[in-house]
Protein backbone atom coordinates (compact mmCIF):
# COMPACT_ATOMS: atom_id res chain seq x y z
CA UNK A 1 -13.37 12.44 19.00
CA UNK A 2 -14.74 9.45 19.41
CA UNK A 3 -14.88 6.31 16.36
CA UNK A 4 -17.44 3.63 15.82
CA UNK A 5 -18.18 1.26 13.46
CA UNK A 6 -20.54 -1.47 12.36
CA UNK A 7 -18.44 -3.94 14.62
CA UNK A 8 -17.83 -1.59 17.85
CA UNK A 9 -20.10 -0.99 20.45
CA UNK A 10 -19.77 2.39 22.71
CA UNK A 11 -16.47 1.86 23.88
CA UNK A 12 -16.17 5.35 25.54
CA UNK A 13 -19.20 3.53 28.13
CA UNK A 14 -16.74 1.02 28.87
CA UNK A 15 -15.98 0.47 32.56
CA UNK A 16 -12.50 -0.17 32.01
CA UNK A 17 -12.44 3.30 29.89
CA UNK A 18 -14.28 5.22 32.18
CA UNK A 19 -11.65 5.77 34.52
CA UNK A 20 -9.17 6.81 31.88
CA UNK A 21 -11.20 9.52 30.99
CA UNK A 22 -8.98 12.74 30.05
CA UNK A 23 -6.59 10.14 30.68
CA UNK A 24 -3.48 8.95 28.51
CA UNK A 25 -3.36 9.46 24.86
CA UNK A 26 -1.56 6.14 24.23
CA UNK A 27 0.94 2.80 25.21
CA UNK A 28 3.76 5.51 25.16
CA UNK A 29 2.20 7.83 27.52
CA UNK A 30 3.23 5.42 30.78
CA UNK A 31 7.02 4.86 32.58
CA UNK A 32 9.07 1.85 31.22
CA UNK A 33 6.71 -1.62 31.59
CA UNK A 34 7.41 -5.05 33.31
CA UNK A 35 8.74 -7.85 30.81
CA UNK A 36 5.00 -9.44 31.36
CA UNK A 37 3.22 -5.92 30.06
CA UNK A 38 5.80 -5.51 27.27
CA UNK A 39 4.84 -8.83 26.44
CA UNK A 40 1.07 -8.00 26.68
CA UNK A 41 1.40 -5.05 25.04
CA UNK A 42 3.18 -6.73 21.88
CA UNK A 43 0.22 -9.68 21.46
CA UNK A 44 -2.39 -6.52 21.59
CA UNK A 45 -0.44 -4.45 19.03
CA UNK A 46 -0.07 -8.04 17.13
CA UNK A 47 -4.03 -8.59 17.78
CA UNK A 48 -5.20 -4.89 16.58
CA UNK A 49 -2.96 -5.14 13.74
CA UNK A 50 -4.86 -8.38 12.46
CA UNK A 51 -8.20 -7.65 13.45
CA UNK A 52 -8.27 -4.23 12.00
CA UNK A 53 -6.79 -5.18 8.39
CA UNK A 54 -9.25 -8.15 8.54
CA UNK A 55 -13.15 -6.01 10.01
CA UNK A 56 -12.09 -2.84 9.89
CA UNK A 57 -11.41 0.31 12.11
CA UNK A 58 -14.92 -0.56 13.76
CA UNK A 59 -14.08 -3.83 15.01
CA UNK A 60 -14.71 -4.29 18.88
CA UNK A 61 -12.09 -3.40 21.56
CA UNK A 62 -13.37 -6.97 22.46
CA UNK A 63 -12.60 -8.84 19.50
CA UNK A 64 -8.84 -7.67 20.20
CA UNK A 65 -8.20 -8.37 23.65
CA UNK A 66 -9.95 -11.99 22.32
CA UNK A 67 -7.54 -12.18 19.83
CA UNK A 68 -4.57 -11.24 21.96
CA UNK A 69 -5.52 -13.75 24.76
CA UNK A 70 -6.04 -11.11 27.14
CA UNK A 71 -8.86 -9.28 29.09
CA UNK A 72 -10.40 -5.96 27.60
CA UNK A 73 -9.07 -4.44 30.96
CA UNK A 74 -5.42 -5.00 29.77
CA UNK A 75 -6.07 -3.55 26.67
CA UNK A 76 -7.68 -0.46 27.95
CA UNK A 77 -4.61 0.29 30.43
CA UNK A 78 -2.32 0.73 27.84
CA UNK A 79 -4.90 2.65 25.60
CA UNK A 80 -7.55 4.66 27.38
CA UNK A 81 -10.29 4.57 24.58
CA UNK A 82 -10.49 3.15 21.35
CA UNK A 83 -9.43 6.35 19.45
CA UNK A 84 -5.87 6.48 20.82
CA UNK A 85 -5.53 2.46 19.91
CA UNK A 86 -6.74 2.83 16.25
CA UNK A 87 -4.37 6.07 15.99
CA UNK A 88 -1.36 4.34 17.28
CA UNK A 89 -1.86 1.32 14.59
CA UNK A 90 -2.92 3.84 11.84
CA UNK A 91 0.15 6.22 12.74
CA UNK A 92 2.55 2.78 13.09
CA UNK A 93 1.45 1.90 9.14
CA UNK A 94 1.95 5.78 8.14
CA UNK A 95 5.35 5.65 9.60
CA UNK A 96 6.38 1.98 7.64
CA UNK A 97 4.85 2.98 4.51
CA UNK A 98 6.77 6.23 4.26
CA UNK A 99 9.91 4.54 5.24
CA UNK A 100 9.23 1.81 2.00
CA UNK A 101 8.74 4.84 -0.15
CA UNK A 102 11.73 6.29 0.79
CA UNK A 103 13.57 3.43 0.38
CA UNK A 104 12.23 3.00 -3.54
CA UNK A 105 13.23 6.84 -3.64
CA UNK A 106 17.04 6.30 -2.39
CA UNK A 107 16.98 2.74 -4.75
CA UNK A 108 18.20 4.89 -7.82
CA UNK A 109 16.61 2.31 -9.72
CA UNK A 110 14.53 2.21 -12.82
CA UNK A 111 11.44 4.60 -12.32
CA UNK A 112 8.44 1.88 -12.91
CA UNK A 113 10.48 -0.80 -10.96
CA UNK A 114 10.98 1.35 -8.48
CA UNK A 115 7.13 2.59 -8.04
CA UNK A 116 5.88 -0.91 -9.02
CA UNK A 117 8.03 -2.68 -6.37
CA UNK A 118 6.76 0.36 -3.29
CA UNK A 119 3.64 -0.98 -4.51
CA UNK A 120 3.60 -4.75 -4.38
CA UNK A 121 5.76 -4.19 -0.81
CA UNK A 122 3.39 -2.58 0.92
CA UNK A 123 0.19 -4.32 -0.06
CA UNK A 124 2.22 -8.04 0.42
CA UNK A 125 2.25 -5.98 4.03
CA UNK A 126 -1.42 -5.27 4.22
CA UNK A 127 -0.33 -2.00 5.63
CA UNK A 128 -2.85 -0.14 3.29
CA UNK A 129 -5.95 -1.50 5.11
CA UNK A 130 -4.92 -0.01 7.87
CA UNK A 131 -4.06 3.70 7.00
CA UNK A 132 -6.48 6.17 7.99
CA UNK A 133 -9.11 7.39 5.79
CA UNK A 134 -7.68 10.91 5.04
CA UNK A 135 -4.80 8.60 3.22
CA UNK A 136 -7.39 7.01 0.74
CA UNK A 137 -8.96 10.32 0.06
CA UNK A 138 -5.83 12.73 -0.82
CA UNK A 139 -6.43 15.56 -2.35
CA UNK A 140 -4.79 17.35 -5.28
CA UNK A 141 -1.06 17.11 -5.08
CA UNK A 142 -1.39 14.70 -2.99
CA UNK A 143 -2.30 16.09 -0.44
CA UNK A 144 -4.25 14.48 2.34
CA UNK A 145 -7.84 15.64 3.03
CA UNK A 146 -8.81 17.10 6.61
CA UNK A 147 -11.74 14.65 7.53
CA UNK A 148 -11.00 15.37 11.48
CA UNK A 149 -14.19 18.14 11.31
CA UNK A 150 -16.38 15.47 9.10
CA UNK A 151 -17.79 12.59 11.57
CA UNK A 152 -16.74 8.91 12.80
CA UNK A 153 -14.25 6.64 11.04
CA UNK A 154 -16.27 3.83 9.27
CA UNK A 155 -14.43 1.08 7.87
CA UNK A 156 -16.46 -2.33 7.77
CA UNK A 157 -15.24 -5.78 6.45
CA UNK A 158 -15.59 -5.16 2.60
CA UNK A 159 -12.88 -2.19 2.93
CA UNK A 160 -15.14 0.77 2.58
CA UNK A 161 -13.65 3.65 4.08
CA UNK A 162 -15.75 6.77 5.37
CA UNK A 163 -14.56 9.90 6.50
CA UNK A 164 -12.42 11.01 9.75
CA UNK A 165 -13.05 12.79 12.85
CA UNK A 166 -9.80 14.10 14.81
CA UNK A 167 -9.01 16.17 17.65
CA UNK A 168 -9.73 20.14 17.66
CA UNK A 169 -6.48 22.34 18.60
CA UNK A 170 -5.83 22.71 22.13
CA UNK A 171 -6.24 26.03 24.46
CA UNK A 172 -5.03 28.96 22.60
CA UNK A 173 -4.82 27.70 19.23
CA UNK A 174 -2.36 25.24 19.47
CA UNK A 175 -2.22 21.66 17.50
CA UNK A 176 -4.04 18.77 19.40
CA UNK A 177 -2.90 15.59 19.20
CA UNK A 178 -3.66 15.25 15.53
CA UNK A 179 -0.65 17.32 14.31
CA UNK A 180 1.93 14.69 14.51
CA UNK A 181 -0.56 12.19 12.46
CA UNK A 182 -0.94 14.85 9.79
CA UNK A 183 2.08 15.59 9.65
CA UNK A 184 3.08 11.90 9.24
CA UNK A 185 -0.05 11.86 6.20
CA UNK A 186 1.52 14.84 4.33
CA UNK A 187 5.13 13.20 4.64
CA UNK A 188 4.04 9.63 3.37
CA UNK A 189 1.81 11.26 0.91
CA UNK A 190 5.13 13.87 -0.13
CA UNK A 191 7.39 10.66 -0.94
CA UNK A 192 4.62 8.62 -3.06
CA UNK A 193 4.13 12.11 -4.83
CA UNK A 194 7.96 11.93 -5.82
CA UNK A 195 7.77 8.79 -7.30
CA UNK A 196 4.83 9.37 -8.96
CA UNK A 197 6.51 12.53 -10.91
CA UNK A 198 9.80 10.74 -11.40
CA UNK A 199 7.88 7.24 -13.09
CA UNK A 200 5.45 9.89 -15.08
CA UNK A 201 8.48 12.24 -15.92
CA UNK A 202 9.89 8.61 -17.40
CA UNK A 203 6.44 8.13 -19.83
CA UNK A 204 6.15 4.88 -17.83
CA UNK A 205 3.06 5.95 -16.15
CA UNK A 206 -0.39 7.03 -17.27
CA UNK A 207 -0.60 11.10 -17.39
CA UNK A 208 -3.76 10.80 -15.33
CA UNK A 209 -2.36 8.80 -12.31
CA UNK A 210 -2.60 10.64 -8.89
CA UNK A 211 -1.43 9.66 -5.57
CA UNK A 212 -4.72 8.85 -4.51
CA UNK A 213 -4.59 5.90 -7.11
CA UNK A 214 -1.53 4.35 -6.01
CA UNK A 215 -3.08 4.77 -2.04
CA UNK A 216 -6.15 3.33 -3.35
CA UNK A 217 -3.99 0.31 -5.11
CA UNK A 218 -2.29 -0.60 -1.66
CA UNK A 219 -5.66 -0.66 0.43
CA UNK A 220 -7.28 -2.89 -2.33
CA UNK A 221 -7.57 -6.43 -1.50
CA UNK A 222 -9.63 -9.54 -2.58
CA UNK A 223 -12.55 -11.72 -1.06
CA UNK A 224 -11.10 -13.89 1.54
CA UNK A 225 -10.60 -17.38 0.44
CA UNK A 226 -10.35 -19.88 3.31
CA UNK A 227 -7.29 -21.66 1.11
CA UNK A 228 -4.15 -20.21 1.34
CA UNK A 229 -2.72 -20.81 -1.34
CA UNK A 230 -5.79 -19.66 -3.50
CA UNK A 231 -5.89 -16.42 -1.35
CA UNK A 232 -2.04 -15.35 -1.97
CA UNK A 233 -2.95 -16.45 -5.80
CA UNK A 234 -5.74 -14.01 -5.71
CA UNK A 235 -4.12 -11.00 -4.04
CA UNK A 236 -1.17 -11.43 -6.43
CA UNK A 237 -3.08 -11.74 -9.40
CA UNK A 238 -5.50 -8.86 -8.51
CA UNK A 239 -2.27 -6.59 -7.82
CA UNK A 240 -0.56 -7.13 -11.16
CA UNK A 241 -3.58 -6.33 -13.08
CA UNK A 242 -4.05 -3.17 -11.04
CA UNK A 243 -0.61 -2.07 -11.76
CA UNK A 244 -0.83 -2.74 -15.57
CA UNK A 245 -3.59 0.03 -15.35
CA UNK A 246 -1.61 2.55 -13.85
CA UNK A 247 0.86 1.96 -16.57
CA UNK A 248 1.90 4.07 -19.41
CA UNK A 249 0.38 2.25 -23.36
CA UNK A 250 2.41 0.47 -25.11
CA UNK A 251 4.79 -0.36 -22.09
């Protein structure tokens, strides 16, 4: 699989890539690192994190190791391509979403505080704009589509989202190396389910509300303002009105 974007050039052409090819899937696949790579490899994690949420999965390998203050070399030794960098950060923001919905499960709160507060969490986190695709396109149930088969990520600046590509099954039929991210998807997607039913089951949440619209919710941001304070005013704003139309009438 390979992903591109309107920001990314051919990164599988790289020459730091090329001799990772059939390589390592990812920063986990090498022995224990020095203090100075654990250190590296926290400002690129830091770096990809940032410049992903703010251009999108197709921003350059380049931009990152530019934002981390390192060369592109040092980014592609602890990630051989692209692919396996945007599906550790994606995977990382699966993982911390599901945990926050969990948490608002286990709260034994109020049903609508409970959803409303998962919500307002985990955009404050920006973690939205960086799930993968198949997260912002779940099915019925909530269940997460299988864009692996369907071409390239494509995620530019504004936030649109295209479909995913993902590995095929390995020799004899077994799961590639998507299975643990789908796994993760259908786990995340399982928990926001639950407190969808519970906050519905309550009559504090439109009849018509899916998981897809609370995903959808998360991911949503506004137009960057270079002020600050005008751009927390913004996102805040924008998320309370969203969330007043994914409640029940009359509530």
């Amino acid at each position: 699989m390979r992903i591109t974007g309107s920001g990314g050039g051919a990164d599988a052409s790289h020459p730091a890539e090329r001799g990772h090819a059939g390589g390592r899937a990812g920063a986990k696949a090498r022995g224990p690192l020095r203090v100075d790579a654990q250190r590296n490899l926290r400002h690129v994690l830091s770096a990809a994190r940032a410049v992903f949420g703010e251009q999108g999965y197709g921003a350059p390998m380049e931009e990152v190791a530019r934002r981390a203050r390192v060369g592109v070399g040092t980014v592609y030794r602890r990630f051989p391509n692209k692919e396996a960098l945007v599906r550790h950060i994606a995977d990382e923001e699966t993982r911390r979403l599901t945990d926050r919905a969990l948490e608002a499960l286990a709260s034994g709160g109020e049903p609508w505080r409970a959803l409303a507060g998962f919500v307002e969490r985990s955009a404050a986190s920006g973690a939205g704009r960086l799930l993968p695709p198949e997260l912002l396109a779940a099915g019925p149930g909530g269940r997460p589509q299988e864009p692996w088969r369907r071409g390239p990520w494509r995620r530019g600046a504004a936030g649109g989202v295209g479909p995913g590509d993902g590995p095929e099954p390995g020799p004899g039929g077994r799961p590639g190396a998507g299975a643990g991210a789908r796994a993760g998807a259908r786990e995340l997607l399982s928990a926001v389910g639950e407190l969808v039913e519970r906050t519905r089951a309550a009559g504090e949440l439109r009849p018509d509300v899916t998981v897809a619209d609370l995903m959808l919710v998360i991911a949503t941001a506004p137009p960057k303002f270079e002020d600050a304070a005008r751009q927390t005013a913004a996102e805040a704003r924008l998320l309370q009105i969203l969330l007043q139309g994914l409640r029940a009438t009359g509530r």
